[in-house]
C-alpha atoms as a PDB file:
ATOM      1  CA  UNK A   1      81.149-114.941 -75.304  1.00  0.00           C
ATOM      2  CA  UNK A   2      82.043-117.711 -72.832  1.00  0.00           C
ATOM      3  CA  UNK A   3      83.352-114.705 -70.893  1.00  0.00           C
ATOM      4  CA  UNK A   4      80.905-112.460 -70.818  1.00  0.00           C
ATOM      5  CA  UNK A   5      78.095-115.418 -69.959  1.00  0.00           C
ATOM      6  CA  UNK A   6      80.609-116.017 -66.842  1.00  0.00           C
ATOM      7  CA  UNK A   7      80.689-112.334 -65.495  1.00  0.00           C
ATOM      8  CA  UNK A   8      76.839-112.085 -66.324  1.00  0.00           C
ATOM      9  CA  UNK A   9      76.301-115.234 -64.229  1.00  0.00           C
ATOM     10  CA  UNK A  10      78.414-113.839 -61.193  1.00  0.00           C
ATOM     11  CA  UNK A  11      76.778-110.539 -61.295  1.00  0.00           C
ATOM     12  CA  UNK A  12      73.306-112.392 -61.317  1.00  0.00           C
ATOM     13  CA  UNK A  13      74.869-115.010 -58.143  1.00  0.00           C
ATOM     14  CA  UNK A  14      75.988-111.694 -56.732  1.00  0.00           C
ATOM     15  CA  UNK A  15      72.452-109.785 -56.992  1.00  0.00           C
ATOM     16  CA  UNK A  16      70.783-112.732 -55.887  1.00  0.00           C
ATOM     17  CA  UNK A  17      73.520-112.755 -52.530  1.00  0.00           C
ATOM     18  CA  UNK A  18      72.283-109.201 -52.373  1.00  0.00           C
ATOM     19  CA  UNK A  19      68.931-110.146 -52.560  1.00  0.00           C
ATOM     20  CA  UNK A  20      68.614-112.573 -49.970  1.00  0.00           C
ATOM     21  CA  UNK A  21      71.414-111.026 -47.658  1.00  0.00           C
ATOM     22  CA  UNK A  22      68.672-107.367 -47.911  1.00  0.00           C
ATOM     23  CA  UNK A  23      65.708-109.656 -47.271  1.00  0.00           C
ATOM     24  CA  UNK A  24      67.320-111.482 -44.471  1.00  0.00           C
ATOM     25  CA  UNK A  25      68.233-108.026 -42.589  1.00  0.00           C
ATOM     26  CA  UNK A  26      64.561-106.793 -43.403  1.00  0.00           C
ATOM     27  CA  UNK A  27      63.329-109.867 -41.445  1.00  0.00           C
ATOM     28  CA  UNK A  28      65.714-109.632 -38.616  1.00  0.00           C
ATOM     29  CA  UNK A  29      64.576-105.806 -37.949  1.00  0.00           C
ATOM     30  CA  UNK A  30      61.283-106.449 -38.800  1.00  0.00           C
ATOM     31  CA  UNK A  31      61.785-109.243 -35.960  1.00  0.00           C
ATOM     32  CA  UNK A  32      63.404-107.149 -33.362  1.00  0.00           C
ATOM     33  CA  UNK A  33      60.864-104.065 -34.007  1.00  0.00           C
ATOM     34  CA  UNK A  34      57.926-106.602 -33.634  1.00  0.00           C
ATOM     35  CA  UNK A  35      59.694-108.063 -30.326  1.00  0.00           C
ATOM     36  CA  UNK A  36      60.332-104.685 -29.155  1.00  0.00           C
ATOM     37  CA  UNK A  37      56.024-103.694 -29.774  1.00  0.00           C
ATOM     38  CA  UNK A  38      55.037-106.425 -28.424  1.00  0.00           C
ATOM     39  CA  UNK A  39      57.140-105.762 -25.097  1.00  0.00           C
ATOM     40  CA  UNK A  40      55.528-102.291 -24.881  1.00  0.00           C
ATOM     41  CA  UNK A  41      52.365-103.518 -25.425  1.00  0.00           C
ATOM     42  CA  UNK A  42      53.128-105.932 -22.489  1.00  0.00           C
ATOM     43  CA  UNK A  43      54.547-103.113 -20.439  1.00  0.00           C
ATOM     44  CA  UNK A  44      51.279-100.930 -21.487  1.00  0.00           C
ATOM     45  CA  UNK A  45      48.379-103.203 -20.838  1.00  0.00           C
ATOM     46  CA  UNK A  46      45.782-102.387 -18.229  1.00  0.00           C
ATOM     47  CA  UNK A  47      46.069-104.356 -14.793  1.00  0.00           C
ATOM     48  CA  UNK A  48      44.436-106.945 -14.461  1.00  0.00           C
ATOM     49  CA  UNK A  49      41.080-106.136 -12.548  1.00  0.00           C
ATOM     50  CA  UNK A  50      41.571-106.341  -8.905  1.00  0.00           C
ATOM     51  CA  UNK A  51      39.694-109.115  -7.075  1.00  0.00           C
ATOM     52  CA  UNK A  52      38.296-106.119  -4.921  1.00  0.00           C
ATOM     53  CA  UNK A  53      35.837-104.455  -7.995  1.00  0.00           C
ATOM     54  CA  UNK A  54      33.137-106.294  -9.669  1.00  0.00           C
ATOM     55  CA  UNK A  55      33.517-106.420 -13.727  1.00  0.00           C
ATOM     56  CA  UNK A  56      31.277-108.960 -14.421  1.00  0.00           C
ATOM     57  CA  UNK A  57      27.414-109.453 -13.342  1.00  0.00           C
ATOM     58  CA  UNK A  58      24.776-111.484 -14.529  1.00  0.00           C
ATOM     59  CA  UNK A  59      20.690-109.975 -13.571  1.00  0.00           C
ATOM     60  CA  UNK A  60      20.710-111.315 -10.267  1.00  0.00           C
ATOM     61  CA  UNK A  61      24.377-109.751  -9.001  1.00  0.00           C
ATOM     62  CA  UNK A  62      23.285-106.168 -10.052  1.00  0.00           C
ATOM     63  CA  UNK A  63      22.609-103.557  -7.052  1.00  0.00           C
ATOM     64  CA  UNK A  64      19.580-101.731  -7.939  1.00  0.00           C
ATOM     65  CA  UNK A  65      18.395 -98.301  -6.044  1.00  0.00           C
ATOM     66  CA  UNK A  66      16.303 -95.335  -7.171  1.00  0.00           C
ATOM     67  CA  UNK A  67      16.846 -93.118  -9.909  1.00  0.00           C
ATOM     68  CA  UNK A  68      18.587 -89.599  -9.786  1.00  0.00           C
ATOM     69  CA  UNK A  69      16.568 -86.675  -8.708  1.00  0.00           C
ATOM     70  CA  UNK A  70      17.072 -85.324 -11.931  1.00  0.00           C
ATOM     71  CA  UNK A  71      14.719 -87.957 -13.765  1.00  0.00           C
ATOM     72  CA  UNK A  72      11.106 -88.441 -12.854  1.00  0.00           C
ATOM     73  CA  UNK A  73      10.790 -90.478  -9.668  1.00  0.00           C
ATOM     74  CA  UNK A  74       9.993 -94.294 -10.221  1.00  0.00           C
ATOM     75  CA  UNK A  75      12.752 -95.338 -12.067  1.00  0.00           C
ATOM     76  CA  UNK A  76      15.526 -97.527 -10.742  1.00  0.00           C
ATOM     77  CA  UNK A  77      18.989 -97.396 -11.513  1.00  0.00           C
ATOM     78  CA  UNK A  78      22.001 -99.969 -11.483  1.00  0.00           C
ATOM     79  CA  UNK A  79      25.645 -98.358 -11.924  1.00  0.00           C
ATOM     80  CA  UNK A  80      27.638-100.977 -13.795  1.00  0.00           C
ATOM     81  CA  UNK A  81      30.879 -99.182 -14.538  1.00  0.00           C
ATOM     82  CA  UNK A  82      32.813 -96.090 -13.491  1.00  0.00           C
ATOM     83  CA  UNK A  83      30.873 -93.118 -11.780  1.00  0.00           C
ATOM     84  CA  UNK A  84      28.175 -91.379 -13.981  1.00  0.00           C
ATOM     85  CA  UNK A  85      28.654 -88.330 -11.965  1.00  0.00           C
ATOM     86  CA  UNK A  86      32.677 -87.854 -12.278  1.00  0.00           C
ATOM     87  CA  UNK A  87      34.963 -87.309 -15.427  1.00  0.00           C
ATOM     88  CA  UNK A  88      35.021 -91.021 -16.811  1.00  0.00           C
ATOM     89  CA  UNK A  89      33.141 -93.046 -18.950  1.00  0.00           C
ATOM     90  CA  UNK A  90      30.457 -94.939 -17.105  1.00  0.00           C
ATOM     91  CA  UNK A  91      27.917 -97.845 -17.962  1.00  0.00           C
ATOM     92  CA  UNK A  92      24.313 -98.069 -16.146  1.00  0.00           C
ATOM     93  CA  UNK A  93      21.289 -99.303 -15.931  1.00  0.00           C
ATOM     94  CA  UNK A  94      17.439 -97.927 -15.715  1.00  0.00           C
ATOM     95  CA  UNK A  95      14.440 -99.905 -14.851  1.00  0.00           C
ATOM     96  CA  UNK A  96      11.145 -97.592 -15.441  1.00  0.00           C
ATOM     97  CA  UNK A  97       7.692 -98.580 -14.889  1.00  0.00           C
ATOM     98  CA  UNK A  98       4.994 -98.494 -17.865  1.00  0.00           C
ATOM     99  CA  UNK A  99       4.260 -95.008 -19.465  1.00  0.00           C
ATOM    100  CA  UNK A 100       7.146 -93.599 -17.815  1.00  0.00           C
ATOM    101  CA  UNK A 101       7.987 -90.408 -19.182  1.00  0.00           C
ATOM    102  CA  UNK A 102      10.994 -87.723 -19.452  1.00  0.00           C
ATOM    103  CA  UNK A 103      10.392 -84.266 -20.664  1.00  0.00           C
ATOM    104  CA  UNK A 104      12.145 -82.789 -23.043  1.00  0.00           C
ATOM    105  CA  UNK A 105      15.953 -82.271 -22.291  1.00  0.00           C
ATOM    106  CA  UNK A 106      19.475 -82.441 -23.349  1.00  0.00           C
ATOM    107  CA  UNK A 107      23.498 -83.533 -22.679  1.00  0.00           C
ATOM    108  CA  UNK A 108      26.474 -82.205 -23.044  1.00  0.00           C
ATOM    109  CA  UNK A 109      27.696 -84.875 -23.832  1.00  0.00           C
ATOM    110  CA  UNK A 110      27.280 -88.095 -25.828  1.00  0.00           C
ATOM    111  CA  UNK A 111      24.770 -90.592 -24.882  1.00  0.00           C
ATOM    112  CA  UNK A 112      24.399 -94.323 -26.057  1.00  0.00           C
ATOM    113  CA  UNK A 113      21.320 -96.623 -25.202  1.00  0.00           C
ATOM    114  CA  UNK A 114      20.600 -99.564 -25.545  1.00  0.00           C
ATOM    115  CA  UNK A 115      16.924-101.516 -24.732  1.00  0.00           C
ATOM    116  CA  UNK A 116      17.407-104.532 -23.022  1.00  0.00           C
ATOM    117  CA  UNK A 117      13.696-105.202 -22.354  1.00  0.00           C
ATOM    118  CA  UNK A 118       9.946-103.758 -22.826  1.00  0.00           C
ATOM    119  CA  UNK A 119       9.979-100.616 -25.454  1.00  0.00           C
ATOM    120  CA  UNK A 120      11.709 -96.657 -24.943  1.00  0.00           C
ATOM    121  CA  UNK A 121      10.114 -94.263 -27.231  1.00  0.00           C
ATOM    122  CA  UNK A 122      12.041 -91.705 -28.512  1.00  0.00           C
ATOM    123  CA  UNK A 123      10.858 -88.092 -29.766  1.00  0.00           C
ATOM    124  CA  UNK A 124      13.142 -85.095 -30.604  1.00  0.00           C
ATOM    125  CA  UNK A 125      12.086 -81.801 -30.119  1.00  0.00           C
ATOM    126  CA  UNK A 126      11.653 -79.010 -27.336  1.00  0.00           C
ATOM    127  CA  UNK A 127       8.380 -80.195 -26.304  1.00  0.00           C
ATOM    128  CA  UNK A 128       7.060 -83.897 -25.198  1.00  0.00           C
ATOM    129  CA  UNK A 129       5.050 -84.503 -28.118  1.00  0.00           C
ATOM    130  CA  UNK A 130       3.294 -88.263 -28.212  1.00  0.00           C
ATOM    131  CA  UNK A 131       3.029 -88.016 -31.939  1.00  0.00           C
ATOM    132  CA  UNK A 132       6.718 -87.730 -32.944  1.00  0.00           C
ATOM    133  CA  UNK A 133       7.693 -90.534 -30.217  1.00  0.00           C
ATOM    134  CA  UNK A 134       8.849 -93.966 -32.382  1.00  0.00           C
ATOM    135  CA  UNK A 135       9.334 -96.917 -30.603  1.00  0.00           C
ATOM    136  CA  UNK A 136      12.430 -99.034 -29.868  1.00  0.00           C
ATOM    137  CA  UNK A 137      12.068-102.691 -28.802  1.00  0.00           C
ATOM    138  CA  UNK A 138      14.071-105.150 -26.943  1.00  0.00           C
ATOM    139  CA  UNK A 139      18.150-104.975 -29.095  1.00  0.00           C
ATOM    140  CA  UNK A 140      17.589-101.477 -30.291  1.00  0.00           C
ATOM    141  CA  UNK A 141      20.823 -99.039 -29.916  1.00  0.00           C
ATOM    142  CA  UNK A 142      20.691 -95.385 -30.238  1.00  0.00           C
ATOM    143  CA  UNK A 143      22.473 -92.464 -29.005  1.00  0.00           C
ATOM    144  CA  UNK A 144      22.160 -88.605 -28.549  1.00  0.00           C
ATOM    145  CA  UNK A 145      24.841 -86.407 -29.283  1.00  0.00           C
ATOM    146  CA  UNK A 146      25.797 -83.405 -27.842  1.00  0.00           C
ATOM    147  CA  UNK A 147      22.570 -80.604 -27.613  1.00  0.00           C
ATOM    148  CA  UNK A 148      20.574 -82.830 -29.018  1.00  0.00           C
ATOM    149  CA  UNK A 149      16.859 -82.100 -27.558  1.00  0.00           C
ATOM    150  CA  UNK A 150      14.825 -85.475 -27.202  1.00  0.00           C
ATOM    151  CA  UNK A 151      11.992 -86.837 -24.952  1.00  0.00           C
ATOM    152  CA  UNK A 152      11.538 -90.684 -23.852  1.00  0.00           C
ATOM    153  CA  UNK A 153       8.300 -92.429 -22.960  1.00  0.00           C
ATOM    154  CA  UNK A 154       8.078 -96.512 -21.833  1.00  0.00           C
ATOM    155  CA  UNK A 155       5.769 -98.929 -23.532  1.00  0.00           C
ATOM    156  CA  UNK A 156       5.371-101.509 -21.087  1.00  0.00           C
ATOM    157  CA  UNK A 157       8.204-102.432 -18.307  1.00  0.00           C
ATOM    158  CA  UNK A 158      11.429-101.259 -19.904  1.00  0.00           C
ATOM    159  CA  UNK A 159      15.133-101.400 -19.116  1.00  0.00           C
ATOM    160  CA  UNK A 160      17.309 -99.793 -20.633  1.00  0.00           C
ATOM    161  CA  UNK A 161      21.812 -99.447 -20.754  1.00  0.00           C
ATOM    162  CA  UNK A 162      22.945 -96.004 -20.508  1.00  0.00           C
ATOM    163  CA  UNK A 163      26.917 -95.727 -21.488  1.00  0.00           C
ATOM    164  CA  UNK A 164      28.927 -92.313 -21.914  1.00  0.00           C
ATOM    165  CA  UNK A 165      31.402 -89.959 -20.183  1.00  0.00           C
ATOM    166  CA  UNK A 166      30.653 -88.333 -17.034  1.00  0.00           C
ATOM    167  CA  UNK A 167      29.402 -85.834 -15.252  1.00  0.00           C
ATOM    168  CA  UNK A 168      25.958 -86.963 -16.877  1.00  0.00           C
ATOM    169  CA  UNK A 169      23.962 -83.844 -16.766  1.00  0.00           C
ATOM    170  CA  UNK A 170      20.191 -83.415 -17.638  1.00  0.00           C
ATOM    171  CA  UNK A 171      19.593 -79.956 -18.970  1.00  0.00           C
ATOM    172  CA  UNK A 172      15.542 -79.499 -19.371  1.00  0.00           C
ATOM    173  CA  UNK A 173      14.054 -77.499 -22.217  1.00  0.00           C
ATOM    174  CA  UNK A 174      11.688 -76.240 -19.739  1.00  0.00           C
ATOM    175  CA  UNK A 175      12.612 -75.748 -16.138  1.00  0.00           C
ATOM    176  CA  UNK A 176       9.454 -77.088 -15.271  1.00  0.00           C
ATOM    177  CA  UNK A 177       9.792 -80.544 -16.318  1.00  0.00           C
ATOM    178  CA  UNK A 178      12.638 -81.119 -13.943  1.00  0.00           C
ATOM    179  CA  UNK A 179      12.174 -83.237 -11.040  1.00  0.00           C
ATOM    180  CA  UNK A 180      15.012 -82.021  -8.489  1.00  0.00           C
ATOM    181  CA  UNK A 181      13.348 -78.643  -8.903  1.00  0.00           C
ATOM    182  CA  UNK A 182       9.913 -79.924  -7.718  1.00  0.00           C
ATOM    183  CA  UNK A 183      10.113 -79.823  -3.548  1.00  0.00           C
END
C-alpha cells in the first residue's frame, strides 16, 4: 500500500511538472507571438501626419468657398479631409442659407450626415415633396445608401458634415433640378 501511495504521489509530482512545465511554454509563445504583433503593428501604423497638412481645425481655421455646381447655388462648402471628388474617403462641410433646397437625387455611393447647426429636412422620394420632409436638429446623424432617392430642405441657417468615399456624384431624378445644367 505504502508502495503504491509512493508511485501515485510521483505520478501526481510528475503531472503537476507537466503541468506547469506546458503552462510555462504556453506563456513563453504566447509572449513571443504577442511581441512579434505588437512589432507589426509598430511596423504597420500610419505616419504620423506631416507638419505640412492640416488634421485638426476648430470654426475659425476652416477655409470656406462656394458650393459645387452640382448643388443649388448659395451654399458654402469647407473640405475637411481627403478630396470629395477622387477615390478616397473624404469629410466636408456645407453652410446653406434658410429654406435652402435640393431636388430630388441620388449617390452611388454611401453618404453620412451629420447637423451641426440650424435644421436639414429630409424627404425620400422622386419628387421634392414638403409633406414627407422630417426635420433633423442640431446632433442628428443620418446617412443614404447607395440609390437611395431623397430631397433636403433647411429650416433656418444650417450646417451640416458630409463624410463618404469619393468621387461624390449627384445623380438628379429629374434633369431639371440640376444646377450645373442651368447656364
Amino acid at each position: 500500500m505504502k508502495r503504491t501511495m509512493a508511485v501515485f504521489a510521483a505520478i501526481m509530482i510528475a503531472a503537476v511538472g507537466v503541468t506547469l512545465s506546458a503552462q510555462d511554454s504556453m506563456k513563453k509563445s504566447a509572449d513571443a507571438k504577442m511581441t512579434k504583433s505588437n512589432d507589426k503593428m509598430k511596423k504597420e501604423a500610419p505616419a504620423k501626419p506631416s507638419s505640412g497638412k492640416k488634421n485638426a481645425y476648430t470654426p475659425a481655421e476652416m477655409t470656406w468657398g462656394d458650393g459645387p455646381p452640382f448643388i443649388p447655388a448659395g451654399a458654402k462648402m469647407a473640405v475637411l479631409d481627403g478630396n470629395p471628388m477622387g477615390d478616397e474617403v473624404y469629410t466636408l462641410r456645407l453652410k446653406v442659407p434658410d429654406g435652402y433646397k435640393v431636388g430630388a437625387h441620388w449617390h452611388p455611393k454611401r453618404e453620412e450626415v451629420t447637423v451641426i447647426s440650424g435644421t436639414l429636412k429630409i424627404g425620400m422620394g422622386d419628387k421634392f415633396d414638403a409633406a414627407k420632409l422630417k426635420g433633423y436638429p442640431p446632433g442628428s446623424f443620418f446617412y443614404m445608401d447607395p440609390d437611395m432617392h431623397h430631397f433636403a430642405q433647411a429650416k433656418g441657417a444650417t450646417e451640416i458634415q458630409i463624410h463618404g468615399r469619393g468621387p461624390v456624384q449627384f445623380n438628379y431624378v429629374d434633369p431639371n433640378d440640376d444646377p450645373s445644367k442651368k447656364k
